[in-house]
PDB file of N, CA and C in Angstrom:
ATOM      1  N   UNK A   1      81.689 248.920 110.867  1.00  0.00           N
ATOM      2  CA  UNK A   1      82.653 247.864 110.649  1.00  0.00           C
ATOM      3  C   UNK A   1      84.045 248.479 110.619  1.00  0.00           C
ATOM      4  N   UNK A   2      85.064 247.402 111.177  1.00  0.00           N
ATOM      5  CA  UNK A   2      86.424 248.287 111.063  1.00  0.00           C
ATOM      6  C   UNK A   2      87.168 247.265 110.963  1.00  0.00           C
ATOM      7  N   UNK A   3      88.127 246.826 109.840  1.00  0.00           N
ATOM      8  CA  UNK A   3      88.953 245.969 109.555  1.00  0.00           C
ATOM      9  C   UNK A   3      90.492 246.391 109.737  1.00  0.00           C
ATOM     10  N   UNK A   4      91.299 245.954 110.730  1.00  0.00           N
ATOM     11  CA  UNK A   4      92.655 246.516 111.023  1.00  0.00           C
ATOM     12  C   UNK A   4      93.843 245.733 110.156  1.00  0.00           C
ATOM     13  N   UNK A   5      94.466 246.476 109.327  1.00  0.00           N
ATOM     14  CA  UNK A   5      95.092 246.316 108.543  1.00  0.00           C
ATOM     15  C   UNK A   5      96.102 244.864 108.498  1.00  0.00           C
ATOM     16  N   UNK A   6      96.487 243.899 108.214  1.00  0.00           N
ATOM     17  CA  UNK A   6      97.049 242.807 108.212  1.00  0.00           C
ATOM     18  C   UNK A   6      97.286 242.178 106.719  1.00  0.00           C
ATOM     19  N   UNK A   7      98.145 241.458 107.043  1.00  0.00           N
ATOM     20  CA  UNK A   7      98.293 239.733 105.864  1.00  0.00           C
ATOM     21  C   UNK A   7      98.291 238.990 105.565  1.00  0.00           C
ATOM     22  N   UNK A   8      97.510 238.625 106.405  1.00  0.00           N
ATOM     23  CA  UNK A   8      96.714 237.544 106.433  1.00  0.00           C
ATOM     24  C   UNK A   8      95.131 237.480 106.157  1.00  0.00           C
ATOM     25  N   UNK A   9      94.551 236.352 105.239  1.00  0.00           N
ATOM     26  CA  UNK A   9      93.490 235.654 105.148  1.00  0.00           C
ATOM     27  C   UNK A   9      93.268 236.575 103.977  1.00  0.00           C
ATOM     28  N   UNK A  10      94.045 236.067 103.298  1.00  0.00           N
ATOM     29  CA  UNK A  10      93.602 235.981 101.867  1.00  0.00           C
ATOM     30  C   UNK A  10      93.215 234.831 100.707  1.00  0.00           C
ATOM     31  N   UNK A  11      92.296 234.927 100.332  1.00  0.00           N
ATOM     32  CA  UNK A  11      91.685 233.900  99.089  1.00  0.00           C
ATOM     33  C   UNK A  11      92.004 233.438  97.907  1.00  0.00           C
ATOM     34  N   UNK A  12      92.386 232.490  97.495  1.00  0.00           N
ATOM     35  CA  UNK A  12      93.023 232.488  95.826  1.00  0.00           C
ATOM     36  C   UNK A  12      91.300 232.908  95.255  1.00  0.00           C
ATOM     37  N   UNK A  13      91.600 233.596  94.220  1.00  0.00           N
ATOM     38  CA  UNK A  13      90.191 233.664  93.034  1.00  0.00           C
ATOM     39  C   UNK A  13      90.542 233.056  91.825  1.00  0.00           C
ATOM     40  N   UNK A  14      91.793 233.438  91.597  1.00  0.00           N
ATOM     41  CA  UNK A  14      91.904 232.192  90.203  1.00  0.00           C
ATOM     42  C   UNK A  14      93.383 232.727  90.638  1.00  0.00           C
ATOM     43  N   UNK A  15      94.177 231.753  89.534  1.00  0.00           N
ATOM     44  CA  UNK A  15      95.591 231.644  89.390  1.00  0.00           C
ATOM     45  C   UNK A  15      96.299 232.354  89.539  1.00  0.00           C
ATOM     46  N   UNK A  16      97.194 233.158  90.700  1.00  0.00           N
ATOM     47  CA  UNK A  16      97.929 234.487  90.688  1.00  0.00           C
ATOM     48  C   UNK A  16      97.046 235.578  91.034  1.00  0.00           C
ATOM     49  N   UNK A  17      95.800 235.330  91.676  1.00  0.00           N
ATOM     50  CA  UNK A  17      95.461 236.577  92.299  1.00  0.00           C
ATOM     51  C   UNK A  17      94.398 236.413  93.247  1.00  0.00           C
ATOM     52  N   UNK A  18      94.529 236.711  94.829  1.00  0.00           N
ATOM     53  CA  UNK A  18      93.965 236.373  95.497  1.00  0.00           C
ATOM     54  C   UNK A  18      93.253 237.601  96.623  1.00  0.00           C
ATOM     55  N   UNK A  19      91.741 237.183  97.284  1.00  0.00           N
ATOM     56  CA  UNK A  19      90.922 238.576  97.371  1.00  0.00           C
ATOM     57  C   UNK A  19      90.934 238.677  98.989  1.00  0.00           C
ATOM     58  N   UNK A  20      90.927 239.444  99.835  1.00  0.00           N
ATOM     59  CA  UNK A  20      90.870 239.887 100.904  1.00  0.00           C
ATOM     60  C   UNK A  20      89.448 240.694 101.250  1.00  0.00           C
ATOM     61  N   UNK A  21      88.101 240.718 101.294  1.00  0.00           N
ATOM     62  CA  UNK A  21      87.264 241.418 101.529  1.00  0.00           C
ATOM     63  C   UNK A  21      87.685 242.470 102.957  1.00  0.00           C
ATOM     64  N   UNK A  22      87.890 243.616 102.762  1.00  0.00           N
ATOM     65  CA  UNK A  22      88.248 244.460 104.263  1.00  0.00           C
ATOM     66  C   UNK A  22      87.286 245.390 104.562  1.00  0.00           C
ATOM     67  N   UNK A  23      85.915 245.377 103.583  1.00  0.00           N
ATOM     68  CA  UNK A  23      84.861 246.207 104.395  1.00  0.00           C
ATOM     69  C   UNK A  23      83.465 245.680 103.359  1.00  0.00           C
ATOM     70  N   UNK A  24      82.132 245.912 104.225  1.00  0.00           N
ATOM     71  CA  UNK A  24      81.182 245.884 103.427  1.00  0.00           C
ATOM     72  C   UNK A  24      80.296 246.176 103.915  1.00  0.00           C
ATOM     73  N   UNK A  25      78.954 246.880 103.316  1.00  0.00           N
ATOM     74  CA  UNK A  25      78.037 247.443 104.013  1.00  0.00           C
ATOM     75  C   UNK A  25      76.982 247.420 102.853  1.00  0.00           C
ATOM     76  N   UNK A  26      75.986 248.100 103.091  1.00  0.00           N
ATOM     77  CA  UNK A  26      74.671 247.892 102.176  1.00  0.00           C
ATOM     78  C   UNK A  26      74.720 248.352 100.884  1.00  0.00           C
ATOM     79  N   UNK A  27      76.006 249.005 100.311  1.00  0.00           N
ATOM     80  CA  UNK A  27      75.737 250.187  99.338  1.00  0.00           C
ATOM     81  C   UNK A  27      77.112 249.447  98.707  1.00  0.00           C
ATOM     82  N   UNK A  28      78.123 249.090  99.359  1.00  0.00           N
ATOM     83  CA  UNK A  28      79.611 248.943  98.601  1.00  0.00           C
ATOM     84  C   UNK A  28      80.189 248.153  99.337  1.00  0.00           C
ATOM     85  N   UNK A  29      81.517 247.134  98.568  1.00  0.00           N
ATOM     86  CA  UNK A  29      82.414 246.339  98.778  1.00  0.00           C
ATOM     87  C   UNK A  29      83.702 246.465  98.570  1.00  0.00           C
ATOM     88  N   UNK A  30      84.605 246.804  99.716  1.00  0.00           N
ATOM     89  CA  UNK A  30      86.085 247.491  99.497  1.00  0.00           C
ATOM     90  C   UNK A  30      86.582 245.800  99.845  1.00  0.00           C
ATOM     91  N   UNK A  31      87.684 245.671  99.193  1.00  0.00           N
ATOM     92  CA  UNK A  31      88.429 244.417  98.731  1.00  0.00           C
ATOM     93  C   UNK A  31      90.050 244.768  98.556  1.00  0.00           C
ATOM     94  N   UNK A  32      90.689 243.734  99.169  1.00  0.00           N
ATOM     95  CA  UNK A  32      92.280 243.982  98.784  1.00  0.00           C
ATOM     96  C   UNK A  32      92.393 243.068  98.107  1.00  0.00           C
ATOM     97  N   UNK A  33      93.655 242.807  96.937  1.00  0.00           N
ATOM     98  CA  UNK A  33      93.480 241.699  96.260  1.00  0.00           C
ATOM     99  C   UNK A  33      95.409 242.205  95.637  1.00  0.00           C
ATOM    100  N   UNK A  34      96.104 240.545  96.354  1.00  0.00           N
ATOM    101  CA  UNK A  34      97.531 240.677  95.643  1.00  0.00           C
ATOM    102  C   UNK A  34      97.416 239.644  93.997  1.00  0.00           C
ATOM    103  N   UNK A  35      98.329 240.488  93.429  1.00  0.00           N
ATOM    104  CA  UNK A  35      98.582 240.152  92.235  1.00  0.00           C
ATOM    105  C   UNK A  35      99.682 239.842  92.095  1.00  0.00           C
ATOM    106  N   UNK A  36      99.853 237.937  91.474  1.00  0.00           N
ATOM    107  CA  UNK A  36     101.354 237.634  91.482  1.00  0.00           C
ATOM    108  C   UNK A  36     102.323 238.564  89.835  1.00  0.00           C
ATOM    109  N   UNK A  37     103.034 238.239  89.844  1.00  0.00           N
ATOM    110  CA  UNK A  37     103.490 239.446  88.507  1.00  0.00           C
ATOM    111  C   UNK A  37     103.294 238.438  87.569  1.00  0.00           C
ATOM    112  N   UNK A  38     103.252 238.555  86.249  1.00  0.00           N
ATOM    113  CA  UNK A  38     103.142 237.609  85.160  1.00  0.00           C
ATOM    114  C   UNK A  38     101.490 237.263  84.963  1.00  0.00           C
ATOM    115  N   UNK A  39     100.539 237.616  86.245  1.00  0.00           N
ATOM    116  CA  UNK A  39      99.345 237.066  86.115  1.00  0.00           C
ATOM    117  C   UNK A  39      98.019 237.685  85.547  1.00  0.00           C
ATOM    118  N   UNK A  40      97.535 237.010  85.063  1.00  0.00           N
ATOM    119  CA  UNK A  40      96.117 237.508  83.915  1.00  0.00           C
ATOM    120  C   UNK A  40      94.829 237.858  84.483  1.00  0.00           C
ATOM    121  N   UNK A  41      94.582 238.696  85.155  1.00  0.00           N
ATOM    122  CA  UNK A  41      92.969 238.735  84.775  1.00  0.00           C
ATOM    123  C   UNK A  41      92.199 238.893  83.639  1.00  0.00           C
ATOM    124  N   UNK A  42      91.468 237.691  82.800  1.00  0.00           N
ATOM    125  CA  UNK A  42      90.660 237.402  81.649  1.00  0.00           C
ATOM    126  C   UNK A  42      89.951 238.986  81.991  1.00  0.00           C
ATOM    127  N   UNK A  43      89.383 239.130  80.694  1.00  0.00           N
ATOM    128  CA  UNK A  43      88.324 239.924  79.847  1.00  0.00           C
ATOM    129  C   UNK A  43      87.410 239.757  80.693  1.00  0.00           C
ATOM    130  N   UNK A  44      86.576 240.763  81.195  1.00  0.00           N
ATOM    131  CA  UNK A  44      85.214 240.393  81.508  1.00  0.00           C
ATOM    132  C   UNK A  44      84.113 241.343  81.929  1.00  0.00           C
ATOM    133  N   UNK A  45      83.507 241.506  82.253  1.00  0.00           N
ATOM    134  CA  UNK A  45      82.636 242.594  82.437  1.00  0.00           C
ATOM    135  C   UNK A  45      81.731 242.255  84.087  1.00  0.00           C
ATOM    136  N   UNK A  46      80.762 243.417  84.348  1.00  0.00           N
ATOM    137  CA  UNK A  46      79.870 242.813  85.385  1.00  0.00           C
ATOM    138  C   UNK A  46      79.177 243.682  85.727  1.00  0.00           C
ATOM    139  N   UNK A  47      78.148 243.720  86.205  1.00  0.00           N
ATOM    140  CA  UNK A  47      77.296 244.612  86.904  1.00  0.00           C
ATOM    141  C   UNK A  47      77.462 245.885  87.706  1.00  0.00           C
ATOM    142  N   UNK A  48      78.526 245.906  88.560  1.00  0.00           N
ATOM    143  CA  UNK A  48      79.174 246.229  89.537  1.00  0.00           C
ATOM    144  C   UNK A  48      79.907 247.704  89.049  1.00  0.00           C
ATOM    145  N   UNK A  49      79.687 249.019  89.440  1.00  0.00           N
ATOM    146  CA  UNK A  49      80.944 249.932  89.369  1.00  0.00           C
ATOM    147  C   UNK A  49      81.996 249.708  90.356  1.00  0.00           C
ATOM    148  N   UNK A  50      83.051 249.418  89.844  1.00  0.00           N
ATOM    149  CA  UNK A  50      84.464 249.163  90.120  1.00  0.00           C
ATOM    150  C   UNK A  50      85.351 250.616  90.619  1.00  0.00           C
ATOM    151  N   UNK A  51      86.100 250.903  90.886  1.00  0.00           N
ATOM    152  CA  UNK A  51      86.548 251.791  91.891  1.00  0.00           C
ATOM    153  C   UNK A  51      88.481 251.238  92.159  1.00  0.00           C
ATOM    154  N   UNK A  52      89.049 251.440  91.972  1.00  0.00           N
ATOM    155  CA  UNK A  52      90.313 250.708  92.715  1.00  0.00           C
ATOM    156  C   UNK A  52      91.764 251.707  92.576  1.00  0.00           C
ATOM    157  N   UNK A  53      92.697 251.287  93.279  1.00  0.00           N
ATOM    158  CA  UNK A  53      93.750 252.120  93.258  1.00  0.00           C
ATOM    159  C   UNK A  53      95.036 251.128  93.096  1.00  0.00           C
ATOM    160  N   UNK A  54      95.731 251.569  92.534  1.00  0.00           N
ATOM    161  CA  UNK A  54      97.368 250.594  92.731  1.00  0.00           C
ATOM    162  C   UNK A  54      98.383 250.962  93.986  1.00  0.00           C
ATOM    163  N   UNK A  55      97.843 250.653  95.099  1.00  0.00           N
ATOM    164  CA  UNK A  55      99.166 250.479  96.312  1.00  0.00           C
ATOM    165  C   UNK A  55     100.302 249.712  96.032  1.00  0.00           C
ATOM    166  N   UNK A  56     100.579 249.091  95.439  1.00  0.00           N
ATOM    167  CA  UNK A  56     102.239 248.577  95.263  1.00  0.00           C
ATOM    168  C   UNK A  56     102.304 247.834  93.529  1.00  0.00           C
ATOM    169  N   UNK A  57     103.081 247.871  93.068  1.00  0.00           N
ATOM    170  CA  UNK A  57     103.574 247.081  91.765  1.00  0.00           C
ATOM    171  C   UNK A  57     103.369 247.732  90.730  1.00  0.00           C
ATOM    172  N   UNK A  58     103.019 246.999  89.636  1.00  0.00           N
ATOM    173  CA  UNK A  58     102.435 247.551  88.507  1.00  0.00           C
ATOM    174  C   UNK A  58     101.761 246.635  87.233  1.00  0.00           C
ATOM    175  N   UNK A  59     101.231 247.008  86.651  1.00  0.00           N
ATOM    176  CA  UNK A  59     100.142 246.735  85.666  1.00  0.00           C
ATOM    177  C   UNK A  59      99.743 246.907  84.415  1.00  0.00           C
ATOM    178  N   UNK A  60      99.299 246.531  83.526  1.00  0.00           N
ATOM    179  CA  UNK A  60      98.581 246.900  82.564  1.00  0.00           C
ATOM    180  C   UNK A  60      97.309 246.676  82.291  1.00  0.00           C
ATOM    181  N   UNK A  61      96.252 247.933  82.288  1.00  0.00           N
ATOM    182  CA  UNK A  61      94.647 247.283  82.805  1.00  0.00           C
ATOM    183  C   UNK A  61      94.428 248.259  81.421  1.00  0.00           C
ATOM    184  N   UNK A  62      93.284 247.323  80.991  1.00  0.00           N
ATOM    185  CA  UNK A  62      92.415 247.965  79.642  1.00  0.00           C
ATOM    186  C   UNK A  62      91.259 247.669  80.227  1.00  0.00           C
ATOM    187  N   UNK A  63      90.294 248.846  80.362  1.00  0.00           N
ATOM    188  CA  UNK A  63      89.450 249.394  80.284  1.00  0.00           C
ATOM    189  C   UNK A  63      88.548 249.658  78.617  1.00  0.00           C
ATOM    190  N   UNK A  64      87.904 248.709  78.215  1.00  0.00           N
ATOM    191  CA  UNK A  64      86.766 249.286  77.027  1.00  0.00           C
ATOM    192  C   UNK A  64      88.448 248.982  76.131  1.00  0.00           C
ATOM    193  N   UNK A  65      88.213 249.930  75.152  1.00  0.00           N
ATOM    194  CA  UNK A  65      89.174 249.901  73.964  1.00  0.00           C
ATOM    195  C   UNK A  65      90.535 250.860  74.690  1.00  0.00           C
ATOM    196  N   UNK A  66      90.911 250.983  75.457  1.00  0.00           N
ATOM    197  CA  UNK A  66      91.588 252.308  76.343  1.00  0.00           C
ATOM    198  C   UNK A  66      92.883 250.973  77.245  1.00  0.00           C
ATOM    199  N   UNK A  67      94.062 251.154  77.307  1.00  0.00           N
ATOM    200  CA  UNK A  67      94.692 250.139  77.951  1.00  0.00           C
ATOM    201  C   UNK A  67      95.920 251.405  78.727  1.00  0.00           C
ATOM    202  N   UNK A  68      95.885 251.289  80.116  1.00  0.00           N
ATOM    203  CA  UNK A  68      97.059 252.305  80.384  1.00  0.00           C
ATOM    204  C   UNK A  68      97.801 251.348  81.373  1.00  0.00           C
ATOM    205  N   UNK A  69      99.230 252.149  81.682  1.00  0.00           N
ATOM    206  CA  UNK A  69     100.154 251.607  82.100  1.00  0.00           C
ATOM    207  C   UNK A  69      99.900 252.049  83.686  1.00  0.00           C
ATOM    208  N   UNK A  70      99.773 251.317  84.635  1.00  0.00           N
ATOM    209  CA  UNK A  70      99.099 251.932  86.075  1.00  0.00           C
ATOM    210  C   UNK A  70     100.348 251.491  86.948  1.00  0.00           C
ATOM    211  N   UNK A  71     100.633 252.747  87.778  1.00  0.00           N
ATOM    212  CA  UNK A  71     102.065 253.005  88.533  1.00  0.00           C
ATOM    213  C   UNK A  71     101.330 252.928  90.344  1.00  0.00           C
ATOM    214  N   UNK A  72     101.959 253.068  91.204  1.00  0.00           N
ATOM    215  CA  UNK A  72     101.169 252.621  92.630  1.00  0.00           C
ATOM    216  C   UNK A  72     100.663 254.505  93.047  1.00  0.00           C
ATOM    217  N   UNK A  73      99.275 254.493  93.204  1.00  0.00           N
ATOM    218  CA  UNK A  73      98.829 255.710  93.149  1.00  0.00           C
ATOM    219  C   UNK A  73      97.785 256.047  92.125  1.00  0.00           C
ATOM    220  N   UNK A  74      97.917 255.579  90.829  1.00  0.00           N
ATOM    221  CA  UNK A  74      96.849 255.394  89.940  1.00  0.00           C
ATOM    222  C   UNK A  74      95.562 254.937  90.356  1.00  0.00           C
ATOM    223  N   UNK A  75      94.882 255.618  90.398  1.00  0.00           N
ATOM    224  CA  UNK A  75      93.223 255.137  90.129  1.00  0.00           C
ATOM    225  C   UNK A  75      92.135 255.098  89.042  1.00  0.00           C
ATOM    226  N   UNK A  76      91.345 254.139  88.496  1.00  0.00           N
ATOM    227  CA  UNK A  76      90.759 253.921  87.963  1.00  0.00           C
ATOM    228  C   UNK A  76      89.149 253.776  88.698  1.00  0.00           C
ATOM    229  N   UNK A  77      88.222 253.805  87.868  1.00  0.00           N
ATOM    230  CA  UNK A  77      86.478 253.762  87.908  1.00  0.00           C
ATOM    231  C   UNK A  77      86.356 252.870  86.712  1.00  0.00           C
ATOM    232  N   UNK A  78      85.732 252.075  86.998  1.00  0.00           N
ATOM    233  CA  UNK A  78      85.412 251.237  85.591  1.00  0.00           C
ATOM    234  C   UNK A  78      83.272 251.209  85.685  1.00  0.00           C
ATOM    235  N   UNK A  79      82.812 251.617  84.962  1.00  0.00           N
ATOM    236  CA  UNK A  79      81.158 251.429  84.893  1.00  0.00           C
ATOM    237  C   UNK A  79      80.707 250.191  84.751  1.00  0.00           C
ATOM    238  N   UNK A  80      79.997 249.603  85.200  1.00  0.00           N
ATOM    239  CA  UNK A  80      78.910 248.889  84.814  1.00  0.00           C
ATOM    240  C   UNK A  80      79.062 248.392  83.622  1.00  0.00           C
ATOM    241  N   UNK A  81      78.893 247.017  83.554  1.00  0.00           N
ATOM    242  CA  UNK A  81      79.194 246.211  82.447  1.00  0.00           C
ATOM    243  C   UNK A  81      79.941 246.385  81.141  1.00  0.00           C
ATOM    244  N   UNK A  82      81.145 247.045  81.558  1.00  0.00           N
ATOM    245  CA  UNK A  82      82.344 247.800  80.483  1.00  0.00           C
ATOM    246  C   UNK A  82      82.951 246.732  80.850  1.00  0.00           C
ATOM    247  N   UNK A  83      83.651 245.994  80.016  1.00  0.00           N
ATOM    248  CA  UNK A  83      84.954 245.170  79.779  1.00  0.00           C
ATOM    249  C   UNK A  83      86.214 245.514  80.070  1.00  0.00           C
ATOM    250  N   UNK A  84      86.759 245.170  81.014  1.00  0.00           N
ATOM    251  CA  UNK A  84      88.193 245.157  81.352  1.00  0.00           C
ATOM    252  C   UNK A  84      88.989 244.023  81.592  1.00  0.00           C
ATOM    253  N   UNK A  85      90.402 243.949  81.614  1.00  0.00           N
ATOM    254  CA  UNK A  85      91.403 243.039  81.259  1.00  0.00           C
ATOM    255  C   UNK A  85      92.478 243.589  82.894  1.00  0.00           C
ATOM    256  N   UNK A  86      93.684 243.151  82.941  1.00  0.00           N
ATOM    257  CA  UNK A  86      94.624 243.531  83.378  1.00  0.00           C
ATOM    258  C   UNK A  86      95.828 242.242  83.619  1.00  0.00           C
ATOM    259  N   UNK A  87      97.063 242.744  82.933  1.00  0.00           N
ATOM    260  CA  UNK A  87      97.961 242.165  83.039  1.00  0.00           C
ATOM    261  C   UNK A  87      99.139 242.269  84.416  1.00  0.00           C
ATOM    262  N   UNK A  88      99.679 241.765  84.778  1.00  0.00           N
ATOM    263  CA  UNK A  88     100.567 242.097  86.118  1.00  0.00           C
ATOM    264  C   UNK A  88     101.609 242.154  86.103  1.00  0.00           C
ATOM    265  N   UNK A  89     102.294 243.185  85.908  1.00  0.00           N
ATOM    266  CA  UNK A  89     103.809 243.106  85.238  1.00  0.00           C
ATOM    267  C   UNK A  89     104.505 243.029  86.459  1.00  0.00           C
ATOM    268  N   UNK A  90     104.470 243.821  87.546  1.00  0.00           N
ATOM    269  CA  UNK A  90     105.496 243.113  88.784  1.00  0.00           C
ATOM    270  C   UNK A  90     103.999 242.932  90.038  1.00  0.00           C
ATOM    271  N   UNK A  91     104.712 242.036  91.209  1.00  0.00           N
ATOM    272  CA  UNK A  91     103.865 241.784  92.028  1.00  0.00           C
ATOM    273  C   UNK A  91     103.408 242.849  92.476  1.00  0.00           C
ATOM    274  N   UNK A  92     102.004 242.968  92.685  1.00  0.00           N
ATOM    275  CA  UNK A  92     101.069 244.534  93.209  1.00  0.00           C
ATOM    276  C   UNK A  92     100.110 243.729  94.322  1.00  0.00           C
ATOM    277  N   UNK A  93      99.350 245.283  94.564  1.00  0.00           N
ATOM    278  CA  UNK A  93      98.719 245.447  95.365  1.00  0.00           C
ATOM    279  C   UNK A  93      97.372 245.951  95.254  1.00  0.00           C
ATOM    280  N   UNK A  94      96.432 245.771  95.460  1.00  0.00           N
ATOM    281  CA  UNK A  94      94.951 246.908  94.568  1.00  0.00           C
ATOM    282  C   UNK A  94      93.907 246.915  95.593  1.00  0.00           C
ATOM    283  N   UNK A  95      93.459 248.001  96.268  1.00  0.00           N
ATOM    284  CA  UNK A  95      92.576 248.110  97.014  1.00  0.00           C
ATOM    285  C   UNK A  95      91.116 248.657  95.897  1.00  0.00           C
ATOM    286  N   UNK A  96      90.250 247.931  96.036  1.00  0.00           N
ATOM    287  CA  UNK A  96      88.635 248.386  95.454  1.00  0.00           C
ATOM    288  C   UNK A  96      87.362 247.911  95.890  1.00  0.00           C
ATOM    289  N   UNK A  97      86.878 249.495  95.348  1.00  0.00           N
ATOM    290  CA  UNK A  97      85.588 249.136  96.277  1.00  0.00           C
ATOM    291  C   UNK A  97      84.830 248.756  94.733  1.00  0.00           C
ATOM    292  N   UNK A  98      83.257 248.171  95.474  1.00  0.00           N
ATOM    293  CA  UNK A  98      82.434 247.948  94.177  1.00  0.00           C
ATOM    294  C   UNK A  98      81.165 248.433  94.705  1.00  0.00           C
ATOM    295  N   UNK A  99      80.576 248.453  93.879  1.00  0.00           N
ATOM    296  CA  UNK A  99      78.768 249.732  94.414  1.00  0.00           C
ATOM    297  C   UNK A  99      78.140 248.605  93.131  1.00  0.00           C
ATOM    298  N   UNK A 100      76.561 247.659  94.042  1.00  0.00           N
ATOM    299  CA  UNK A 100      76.713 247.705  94.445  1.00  0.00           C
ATOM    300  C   UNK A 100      77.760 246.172  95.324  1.00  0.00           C
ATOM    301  N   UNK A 101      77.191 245.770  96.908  1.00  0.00           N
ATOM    302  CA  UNK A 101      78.507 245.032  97.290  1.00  0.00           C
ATOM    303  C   UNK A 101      78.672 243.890  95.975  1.00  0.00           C
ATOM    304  N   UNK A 102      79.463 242.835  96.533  1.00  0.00           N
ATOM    305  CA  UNK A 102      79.577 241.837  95.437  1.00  0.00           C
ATOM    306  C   UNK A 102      79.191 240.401  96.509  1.00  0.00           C
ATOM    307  N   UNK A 103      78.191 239.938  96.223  1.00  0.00           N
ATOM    308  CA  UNK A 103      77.678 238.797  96.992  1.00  0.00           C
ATOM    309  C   UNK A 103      78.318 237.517  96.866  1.00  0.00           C
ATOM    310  N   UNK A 104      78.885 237.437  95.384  1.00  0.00           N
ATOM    311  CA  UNK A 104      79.775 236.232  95.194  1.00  0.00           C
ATOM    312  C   UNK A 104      81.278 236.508  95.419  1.00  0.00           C
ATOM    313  N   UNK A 105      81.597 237.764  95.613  1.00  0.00           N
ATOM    314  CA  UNK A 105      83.362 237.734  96.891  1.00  0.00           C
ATOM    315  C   UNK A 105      82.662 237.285  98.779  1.00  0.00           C
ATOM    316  N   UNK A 106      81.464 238.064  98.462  1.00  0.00           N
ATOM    317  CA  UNK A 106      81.477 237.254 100.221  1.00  0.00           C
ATOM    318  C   UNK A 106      80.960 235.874 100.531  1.00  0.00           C
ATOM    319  N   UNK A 107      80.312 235.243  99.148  1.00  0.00           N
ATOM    320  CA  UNK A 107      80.153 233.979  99.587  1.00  0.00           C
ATOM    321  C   UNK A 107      81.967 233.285  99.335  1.00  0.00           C
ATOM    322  N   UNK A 108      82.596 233.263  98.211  1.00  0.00           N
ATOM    323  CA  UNK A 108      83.805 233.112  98.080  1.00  0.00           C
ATOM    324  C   UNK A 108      84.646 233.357  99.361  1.00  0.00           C
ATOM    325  N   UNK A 109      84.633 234.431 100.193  1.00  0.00           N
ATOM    326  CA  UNK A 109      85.602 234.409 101.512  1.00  0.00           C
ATOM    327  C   UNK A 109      85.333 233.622 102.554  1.00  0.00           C
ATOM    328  N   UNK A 110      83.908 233.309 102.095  1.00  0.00           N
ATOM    329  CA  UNK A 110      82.955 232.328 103.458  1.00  0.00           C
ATOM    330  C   UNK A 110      82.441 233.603 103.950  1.00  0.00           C
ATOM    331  N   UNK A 111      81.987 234.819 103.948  1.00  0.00           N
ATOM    332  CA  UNK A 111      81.533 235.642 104.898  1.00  0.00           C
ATOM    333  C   UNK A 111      79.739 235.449 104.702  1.00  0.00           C
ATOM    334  N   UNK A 112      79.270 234.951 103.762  1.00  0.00           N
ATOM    335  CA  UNK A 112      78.072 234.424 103.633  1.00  0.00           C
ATOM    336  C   UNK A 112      77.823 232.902 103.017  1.00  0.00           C
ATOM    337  N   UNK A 113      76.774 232.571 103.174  1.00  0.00           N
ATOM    338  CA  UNK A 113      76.544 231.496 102.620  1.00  0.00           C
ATOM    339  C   UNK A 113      75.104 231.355 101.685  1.00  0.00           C
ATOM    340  N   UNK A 114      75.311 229.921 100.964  1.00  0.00           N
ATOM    341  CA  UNK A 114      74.019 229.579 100.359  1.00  0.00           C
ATOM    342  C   UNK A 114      72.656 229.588 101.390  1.00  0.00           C
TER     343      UNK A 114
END
């Protein structure tokens, strides 16, 4: 699979932050996803090891009891059903993969169905 870089066809997922699926295969799910600034991703946890990097803006992501200030270049790993948060202090950018894929971002993009 080879997804050529663009800006188009992106997804709202909830309020101020919307997902781009740009690769997927049997093992993992790499995802772009802009973040408007001011915007919340709730508390939550999931199955999934998380993986991601900050290409543009900036953030505040808590991880478990642990909250750091993430600059464009920062990377994070989050495990398997650990709780994380993240606040969006200016508009960003976040490329991540997830192991393994995530079946409800590709039914969400339309790339699968019921």
């Amino acid at each position: 699979m080879f997804t050529p870089s663009n800006s188009e066809g992106f997804t709202p997922l909830i309020p101020g932050i919307s997902i781009k699926v740009v690769g997927y295969g049997e093992k993992t799910l790499t995802a772009m996803f802009l973040l408007d600034a001011g915007s919340l991703l709730p508390l939550h946890d999931h199955v999934y090891e998380q993986t991601g990097t900050l290409l543009e803006g900036e953030m505040e992501l808590s991880i478990g009891d642990e909250t750091f200030a993430v600059y464009p270049g920062d990377v994070w790993t989050i495990p398997p059903n650990v709780s994380h948060k993240a606040k969006v202090v200016k508009d960003s950018k976040v490329l991540e993969v997830f192991s393994p894929p995530r079946e409800d971002y590709l039914r969400k993009v339309g790339i699968i169905s019921d």
